[in-house]
C-alpha atoms as a PDB file:
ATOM      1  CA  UNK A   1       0.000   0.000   0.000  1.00  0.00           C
ATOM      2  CA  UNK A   2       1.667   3.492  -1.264  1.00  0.00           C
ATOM      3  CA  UNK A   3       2.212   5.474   1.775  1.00  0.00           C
ATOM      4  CA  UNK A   4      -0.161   8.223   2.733  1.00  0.00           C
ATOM      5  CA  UNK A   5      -0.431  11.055   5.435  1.00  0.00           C
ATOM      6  CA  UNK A   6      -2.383  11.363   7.855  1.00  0.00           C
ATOM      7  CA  UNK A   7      -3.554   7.667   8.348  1.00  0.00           C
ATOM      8  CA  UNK A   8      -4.500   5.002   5.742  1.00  0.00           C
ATOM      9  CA  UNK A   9      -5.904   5.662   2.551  1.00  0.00           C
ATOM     10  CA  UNK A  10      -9.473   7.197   1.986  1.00  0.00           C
ATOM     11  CA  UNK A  11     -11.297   5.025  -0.350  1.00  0.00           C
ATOM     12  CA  UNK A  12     -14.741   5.628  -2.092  1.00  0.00           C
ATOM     13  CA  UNK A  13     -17.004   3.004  -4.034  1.00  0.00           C
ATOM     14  CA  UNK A  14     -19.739   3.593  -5.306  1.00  0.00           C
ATOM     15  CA  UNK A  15     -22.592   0.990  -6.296  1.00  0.00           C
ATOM     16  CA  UNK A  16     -20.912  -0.784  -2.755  1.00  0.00           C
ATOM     17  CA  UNK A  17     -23.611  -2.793  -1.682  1.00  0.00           C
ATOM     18  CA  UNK A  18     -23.219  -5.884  -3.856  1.00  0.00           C
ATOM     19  CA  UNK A  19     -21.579  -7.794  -6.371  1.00  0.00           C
ATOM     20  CA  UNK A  20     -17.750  -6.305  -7.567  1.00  0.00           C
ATOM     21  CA  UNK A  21     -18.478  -3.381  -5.529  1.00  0.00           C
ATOM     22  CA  UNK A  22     -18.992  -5.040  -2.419  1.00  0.00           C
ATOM     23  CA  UNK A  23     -16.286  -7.146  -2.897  1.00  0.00           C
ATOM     24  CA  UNK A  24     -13.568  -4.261  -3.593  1.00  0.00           C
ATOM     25  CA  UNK A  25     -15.092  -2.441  -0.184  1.00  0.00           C
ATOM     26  CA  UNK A  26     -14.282  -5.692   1.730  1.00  0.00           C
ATOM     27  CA  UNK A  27     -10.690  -5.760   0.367  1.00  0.00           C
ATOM     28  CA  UNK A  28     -10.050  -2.529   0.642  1.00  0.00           C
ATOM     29  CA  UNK A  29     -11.320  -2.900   4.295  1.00  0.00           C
ATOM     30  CA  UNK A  30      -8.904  -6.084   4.774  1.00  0.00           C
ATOM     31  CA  UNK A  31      -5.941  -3.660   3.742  1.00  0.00           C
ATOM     32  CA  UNK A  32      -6.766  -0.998   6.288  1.00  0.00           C
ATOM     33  CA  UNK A  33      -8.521   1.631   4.155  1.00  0.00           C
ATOM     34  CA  UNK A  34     -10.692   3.764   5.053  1.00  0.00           C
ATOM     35  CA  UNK A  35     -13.488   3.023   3.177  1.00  0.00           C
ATOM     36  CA  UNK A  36     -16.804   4.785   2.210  1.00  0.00           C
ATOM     37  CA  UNK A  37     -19.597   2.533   0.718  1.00  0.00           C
ATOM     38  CA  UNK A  38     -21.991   4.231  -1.031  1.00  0.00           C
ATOM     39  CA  UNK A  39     -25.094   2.764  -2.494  1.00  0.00           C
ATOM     40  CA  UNK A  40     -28.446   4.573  -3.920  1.00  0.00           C
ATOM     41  CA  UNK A  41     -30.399   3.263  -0.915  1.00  0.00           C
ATOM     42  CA  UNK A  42     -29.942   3.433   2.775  1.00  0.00           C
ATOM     43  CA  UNK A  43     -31.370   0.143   3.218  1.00  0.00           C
ATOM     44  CA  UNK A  44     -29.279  -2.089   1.427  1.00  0.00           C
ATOM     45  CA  UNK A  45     -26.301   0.157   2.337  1.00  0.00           C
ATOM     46  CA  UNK A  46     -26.909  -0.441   5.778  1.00  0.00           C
ATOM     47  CA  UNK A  47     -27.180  -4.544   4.814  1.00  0.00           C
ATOM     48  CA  UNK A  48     -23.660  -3.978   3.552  1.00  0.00           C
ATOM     49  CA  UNK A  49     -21.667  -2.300   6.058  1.00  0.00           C
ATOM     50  CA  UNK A  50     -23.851  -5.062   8.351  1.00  0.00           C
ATOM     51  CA  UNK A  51     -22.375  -7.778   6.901  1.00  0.00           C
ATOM     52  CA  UNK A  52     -19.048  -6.668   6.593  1.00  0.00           C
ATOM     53  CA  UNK A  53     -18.934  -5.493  10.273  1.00  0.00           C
ATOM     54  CA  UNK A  54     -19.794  -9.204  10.707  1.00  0.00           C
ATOM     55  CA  UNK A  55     -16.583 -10.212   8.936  1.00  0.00           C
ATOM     56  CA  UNK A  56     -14.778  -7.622  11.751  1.00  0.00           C
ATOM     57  CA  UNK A  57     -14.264  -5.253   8.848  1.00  0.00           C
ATOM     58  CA  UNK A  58     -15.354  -1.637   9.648  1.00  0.00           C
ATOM     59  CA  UNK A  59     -16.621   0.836   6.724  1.00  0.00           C
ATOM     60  CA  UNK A  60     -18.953   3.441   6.544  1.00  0.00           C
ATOM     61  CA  UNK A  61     -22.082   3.780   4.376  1.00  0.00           C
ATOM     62  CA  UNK A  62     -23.317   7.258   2.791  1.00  0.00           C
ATOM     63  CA  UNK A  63     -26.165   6.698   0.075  1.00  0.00           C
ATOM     64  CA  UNK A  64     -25.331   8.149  -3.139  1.00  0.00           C
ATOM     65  CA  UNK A  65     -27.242   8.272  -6.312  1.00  0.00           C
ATOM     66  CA  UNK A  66     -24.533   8.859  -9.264  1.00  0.00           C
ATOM     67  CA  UNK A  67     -27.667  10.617 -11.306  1.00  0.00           C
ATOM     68  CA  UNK A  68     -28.556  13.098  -8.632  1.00  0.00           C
ATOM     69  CA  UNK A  69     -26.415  16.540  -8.510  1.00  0.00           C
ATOM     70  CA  UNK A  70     -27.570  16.847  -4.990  1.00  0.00           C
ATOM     71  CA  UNK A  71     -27.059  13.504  -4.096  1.00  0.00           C
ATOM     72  CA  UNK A  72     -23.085  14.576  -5.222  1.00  0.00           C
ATOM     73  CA  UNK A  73     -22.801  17.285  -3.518  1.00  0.00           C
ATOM     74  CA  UNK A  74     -23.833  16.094  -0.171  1.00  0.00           C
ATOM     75  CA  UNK A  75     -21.280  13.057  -0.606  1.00  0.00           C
ATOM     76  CA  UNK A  76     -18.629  16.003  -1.584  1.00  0.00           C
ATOM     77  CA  UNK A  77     -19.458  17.779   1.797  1.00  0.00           C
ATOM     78  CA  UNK A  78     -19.733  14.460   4.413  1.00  0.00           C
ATOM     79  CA  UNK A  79     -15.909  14.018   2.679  1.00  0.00           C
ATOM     80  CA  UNK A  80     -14.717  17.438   3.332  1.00  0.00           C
ATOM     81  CA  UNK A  81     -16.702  17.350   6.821  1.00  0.00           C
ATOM     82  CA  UNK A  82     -15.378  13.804   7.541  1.00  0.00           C
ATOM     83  CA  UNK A  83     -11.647  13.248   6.217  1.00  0.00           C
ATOM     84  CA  UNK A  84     -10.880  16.872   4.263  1.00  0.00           C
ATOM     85  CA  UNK A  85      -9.249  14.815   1.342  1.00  0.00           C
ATOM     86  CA  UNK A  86      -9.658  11.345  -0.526  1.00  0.00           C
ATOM     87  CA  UNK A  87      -7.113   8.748  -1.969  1.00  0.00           C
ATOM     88  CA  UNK A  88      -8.939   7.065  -4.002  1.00  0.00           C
ATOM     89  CA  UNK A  89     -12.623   7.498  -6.179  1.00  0.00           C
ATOM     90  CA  UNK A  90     -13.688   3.585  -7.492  1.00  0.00           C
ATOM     91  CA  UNK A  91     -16.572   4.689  -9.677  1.00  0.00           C
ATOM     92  CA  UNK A  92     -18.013   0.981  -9.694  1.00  0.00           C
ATOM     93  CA  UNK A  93     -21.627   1.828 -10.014  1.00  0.00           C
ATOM     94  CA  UNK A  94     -23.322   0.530 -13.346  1.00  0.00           C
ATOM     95  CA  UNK A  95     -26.409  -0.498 -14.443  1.00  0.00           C
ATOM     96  CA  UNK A  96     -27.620  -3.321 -18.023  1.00  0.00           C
ATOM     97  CA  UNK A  97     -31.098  -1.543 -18.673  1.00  0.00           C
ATOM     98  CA  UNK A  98     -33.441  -4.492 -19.136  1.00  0.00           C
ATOM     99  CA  UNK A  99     -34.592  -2.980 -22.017  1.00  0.00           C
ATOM    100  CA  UNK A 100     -31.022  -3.141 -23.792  1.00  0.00           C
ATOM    101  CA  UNK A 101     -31.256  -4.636 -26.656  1.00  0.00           C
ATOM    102  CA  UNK A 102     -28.663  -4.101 -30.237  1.00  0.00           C
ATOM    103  CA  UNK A 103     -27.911  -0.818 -31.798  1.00  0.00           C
ATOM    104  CA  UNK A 104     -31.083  -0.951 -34.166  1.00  0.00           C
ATOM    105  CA  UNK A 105     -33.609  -1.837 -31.640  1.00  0.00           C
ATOM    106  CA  UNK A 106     -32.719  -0.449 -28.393  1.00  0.00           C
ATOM    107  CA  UNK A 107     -34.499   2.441 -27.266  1.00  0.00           C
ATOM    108  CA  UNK A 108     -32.912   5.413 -27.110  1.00  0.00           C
ATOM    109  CA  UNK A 109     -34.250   6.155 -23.277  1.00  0.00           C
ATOM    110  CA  UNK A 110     -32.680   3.237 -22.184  1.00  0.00           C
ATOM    111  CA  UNK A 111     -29.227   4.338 -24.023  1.00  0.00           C
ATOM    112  CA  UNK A 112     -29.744   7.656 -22.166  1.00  0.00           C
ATOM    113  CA  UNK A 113     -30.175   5.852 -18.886  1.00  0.00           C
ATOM    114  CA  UNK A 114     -27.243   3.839 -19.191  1.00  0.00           C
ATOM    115  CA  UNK A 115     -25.362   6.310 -19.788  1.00  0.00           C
ATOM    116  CA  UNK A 116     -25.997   8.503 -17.327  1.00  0.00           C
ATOM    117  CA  UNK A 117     -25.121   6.182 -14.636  1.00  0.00           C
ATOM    118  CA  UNK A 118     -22.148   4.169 -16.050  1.00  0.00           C
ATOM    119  CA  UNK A 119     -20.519   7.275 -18.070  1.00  0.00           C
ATOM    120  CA  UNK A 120     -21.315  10.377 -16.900  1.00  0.00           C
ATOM    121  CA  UNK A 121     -22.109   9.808 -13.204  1.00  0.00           C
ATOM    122  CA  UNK A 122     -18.246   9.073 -13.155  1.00  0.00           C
ATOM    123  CA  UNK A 123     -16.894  11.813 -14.874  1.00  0.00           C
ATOM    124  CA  UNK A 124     -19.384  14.435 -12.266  1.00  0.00           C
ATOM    125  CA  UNK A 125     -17.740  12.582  -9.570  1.00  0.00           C
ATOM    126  CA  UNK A 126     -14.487  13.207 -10.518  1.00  0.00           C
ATOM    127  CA  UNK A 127     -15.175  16.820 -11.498  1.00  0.00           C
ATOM    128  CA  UNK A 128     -17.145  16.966  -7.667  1.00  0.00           C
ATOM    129  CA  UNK A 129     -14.140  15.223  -5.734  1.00  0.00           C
ATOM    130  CA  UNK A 130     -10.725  16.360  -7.524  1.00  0.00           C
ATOM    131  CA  UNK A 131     -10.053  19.043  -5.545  1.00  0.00           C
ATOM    132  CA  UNK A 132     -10.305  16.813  -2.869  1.00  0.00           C
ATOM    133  CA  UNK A 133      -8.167  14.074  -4.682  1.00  0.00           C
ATOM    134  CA  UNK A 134      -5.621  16.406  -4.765  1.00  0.00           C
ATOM    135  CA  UNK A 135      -4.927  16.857  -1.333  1.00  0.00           C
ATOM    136  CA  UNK A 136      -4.541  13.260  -0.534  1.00  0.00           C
ATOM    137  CA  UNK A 137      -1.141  11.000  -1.376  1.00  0.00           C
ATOM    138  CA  UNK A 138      -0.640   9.237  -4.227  1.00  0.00           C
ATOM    139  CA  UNK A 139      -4.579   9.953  -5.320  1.00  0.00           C
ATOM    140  CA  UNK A 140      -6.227   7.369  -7.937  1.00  0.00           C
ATOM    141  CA  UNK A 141      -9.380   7.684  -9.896  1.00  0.00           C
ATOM    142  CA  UNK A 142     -10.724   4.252 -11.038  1.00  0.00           C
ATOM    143  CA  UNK A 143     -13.373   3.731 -13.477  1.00  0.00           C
ATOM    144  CA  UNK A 144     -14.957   0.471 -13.672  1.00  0.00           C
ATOM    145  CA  UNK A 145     -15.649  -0.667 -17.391  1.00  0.00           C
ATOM    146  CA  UNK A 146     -15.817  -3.863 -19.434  1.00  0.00           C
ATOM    147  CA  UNK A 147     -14.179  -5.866 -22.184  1.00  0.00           C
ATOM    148  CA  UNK A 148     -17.585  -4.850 -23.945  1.00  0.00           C
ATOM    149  CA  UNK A 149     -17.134  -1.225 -24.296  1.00  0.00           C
ATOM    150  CA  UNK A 150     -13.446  -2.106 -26.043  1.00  0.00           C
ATOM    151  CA  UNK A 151     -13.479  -0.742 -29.320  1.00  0.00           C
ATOM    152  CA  UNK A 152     -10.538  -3.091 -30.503  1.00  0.00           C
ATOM    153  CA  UNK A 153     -12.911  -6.280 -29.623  1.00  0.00           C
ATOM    154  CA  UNK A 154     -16.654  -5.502 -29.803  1.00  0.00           C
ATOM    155  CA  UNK A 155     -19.455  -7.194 -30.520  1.00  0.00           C
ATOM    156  CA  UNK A 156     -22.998  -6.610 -31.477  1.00  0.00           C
ATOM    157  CA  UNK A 157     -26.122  -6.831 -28.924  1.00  0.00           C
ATOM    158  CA  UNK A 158     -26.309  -4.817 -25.858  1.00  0.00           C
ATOM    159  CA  UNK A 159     -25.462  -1.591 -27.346  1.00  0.00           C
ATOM    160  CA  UNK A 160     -26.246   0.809 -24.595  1.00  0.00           C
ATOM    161  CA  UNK A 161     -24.080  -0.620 -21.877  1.00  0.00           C
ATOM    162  CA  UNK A 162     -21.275  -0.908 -24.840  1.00  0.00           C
ATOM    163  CA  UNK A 163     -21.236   2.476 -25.291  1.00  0.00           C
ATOM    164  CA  UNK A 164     -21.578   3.278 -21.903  1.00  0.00           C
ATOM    165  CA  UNK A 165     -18.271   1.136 -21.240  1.00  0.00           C
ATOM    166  CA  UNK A 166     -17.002   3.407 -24.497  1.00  0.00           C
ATOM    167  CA  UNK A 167     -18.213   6.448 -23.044  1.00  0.00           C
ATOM    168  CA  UNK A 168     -16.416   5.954 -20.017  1.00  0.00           C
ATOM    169  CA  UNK A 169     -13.109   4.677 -21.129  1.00  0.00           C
ATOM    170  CA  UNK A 170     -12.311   7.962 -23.263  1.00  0.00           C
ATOM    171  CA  UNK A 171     -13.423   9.656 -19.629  1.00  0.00           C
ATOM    172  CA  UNK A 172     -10.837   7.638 -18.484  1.00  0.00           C
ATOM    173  CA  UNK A 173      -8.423   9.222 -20.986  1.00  0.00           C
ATOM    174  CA  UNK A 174      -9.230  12.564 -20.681  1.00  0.00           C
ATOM    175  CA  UNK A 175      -9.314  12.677 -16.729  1.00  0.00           C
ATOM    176  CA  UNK A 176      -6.124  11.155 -17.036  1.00  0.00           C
ATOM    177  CA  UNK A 177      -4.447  13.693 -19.565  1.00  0.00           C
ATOM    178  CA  UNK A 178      -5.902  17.001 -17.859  1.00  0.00           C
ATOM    179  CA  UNK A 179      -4.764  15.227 -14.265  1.00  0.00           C
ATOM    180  CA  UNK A 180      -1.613  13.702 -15.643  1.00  0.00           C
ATOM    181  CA  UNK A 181       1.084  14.190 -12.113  1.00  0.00           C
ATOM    182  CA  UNK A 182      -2.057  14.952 -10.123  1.00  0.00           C
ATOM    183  CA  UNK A 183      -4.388  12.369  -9.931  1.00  0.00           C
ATOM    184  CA  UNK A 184      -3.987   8.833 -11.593  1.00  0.00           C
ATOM    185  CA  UNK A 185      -7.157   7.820 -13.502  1.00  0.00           C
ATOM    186  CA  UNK A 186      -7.255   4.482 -15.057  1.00  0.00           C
ATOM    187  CA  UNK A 187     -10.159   1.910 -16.536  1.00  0.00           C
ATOM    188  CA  UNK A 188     -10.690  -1.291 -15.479  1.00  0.00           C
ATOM    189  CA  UNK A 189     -11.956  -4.511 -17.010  1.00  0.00           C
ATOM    190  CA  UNK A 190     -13.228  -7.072 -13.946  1.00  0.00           C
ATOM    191  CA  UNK A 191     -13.722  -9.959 -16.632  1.00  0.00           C
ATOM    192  CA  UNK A 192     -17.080 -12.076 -16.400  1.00  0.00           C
ATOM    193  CA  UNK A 193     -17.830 -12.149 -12.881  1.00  0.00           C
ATOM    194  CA  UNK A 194     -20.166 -14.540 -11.469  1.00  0.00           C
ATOM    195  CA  UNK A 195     -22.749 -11.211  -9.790  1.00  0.00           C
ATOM    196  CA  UNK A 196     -26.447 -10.384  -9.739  1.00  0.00           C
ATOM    197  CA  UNK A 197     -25.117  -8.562 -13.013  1.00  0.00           C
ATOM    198  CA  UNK A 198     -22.555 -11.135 -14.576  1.00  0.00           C
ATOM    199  CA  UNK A 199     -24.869 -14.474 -14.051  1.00  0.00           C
ATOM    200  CA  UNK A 200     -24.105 -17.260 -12.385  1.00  0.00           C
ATOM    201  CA  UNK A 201     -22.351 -18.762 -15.558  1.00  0.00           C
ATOM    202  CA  UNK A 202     -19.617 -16.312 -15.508  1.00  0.00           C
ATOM    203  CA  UNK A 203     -16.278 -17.641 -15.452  1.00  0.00           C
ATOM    204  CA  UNK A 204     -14.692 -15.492 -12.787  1.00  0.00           C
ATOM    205  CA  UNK A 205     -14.911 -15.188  -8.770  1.00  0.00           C
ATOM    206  CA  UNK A 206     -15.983 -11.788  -7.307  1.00  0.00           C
ATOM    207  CA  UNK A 207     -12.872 -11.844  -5.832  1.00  0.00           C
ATOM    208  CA  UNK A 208     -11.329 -12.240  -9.127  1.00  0.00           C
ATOM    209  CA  UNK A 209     -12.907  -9.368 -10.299  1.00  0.00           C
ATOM    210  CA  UNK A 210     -12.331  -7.076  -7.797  1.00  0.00           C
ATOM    211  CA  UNK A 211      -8.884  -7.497  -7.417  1.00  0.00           C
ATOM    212  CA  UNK A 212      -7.677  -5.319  -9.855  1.00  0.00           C
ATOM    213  CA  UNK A 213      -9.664  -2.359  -8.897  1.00  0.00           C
ATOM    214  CA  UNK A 214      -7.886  -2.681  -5.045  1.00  0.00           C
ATOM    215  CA  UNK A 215      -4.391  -2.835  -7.038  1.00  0.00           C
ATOM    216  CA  UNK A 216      -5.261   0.337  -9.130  1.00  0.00           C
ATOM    217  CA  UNK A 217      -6.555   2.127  -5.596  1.00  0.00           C
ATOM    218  CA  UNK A 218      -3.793   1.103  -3.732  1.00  0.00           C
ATOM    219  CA  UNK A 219      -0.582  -0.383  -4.846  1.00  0.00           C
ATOM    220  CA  UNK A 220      -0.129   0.257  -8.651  1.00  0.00           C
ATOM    221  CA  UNK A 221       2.767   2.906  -9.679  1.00  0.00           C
ATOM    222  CA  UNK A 222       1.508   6.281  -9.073  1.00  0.00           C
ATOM    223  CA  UNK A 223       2.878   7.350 -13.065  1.00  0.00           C
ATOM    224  CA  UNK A 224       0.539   4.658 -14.345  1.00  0.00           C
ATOM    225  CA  UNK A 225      -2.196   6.358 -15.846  1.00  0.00           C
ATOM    226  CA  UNK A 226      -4.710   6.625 -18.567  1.00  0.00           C
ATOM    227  CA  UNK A 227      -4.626   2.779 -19.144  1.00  0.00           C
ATOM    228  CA  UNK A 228      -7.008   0.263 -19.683  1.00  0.00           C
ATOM    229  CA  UNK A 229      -6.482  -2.604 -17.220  1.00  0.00           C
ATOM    230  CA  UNK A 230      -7.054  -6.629 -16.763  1.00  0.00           C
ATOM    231  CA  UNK A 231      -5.586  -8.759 -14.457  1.00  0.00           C
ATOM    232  CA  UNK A 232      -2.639  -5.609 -13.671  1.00  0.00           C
ATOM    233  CA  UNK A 233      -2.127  -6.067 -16.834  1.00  0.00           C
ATOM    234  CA  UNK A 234      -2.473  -2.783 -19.502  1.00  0.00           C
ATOM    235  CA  UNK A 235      -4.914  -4.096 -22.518  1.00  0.00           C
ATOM    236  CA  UNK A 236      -6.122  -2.369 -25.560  1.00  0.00           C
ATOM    237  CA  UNK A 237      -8.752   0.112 -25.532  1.00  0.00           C
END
């Protein structure tokens, strides 16, 4: 874990109450972070930091909706209120509309939708929490995408959440050009992950998944940045 001031790292994930995102809060928890699990309702939040608090691990929910302007905001001021800096944004929340459907069918409400929470929920966070970023050590942005949204190896079907996963890996490389010795912003692709979301014919272990998110948040080199990432490993966009 890169050393920080004033304690162990801040870490924020959003969409933390199941699936990847639960998964990265309880390893970042198992490393000592600080974490902040946010989820777009209290209830299931609450179930979350329950269960991990079971497991001895200690975290602490605020609900955030990754839509909502206000809902931002108020996350922004618990942070400055709470910790006056962050380490590390895991932008993890993402949504498959059930209405997806391929390019020349899908509605273009549920395209909207999709994007708005995978794509450009992200890029207000960042815009919301950079100044805060910036006062922590070694601060990391990481956006949570797919092998879907790659334009070197795509596919038909499911075309909103593909270009949501687009959408948000050329976030990924602008943060990470206007931030570049700042704040390290990288993409990351979890593989098929056997979640409420993945199925459970998915070929990898939540714990698989989430692993490389924790690297990116914690351990990887602070110059890498505006990268695409699998297994710690820098793929193609």
């Amino acid at each position: 874990m890169a050393a920080r001031a004033g304690g162990e790292p801040v870490a924020v994930v959003t969409g933390g109450n199941r699936g990847i995102g639960f998964e990265i809060c309880r390893q970042l928890a198992a490393r000592g972070a600080r974490v902040v699990l946010t989820a777009r309702h209290a209830q299931t939040g609450a179930a979350a930091v329950k269960k991990l608090a079971a497991q001895k691990l200690a975290v602490t929910f605020h609900r955030l909706d990754v839509t909502d302007d206000n809902s931002i905001a108020a996350l922004r001021d618990f942070l400055q209120d709470t910790y006056g800096h962050v380490d590390a944004l895991i932008n993890n929340a993402g949504i498959i509309a059930k209405s997806d459907a391929p390019a020349l069918k899908v509605e273009l409400a549920a395209v909207r939708e999709t994007l708005e929470t995978n794509a450009l929920g992200p890029l207000h966070l960042a815009q919301t929490l950079v100044p805060l970023l910036k006062k922590g050590t070694s601060p990391r942005i990481v956006n949570m995408s797919s092998g879907m949204g790659a334009l070197t190896d795509n596919d038909g079907g499911y075309a909103a959440y593909r270009m949501s996963k687009t959408a948000i890996n050329a976030v990924t490389a602008i943060l990470s050009a206007e931030l570049r010795g700042a704040v390290a912003v990288n993409s990351v692709c979890p593989g098929w992950v056997r979640t409420d979301m993945g199925g459970p014919h998915a070929t990898r272990d939540v714990a698989d998944g989430a692993d490389t998110a924790v690297w990116l948040a914690l351990d990887a080199p602070a110059k890498l940045t505006g990268t695409f990432v699998r297994d710690r490993k820098v793929i193609s966009w």
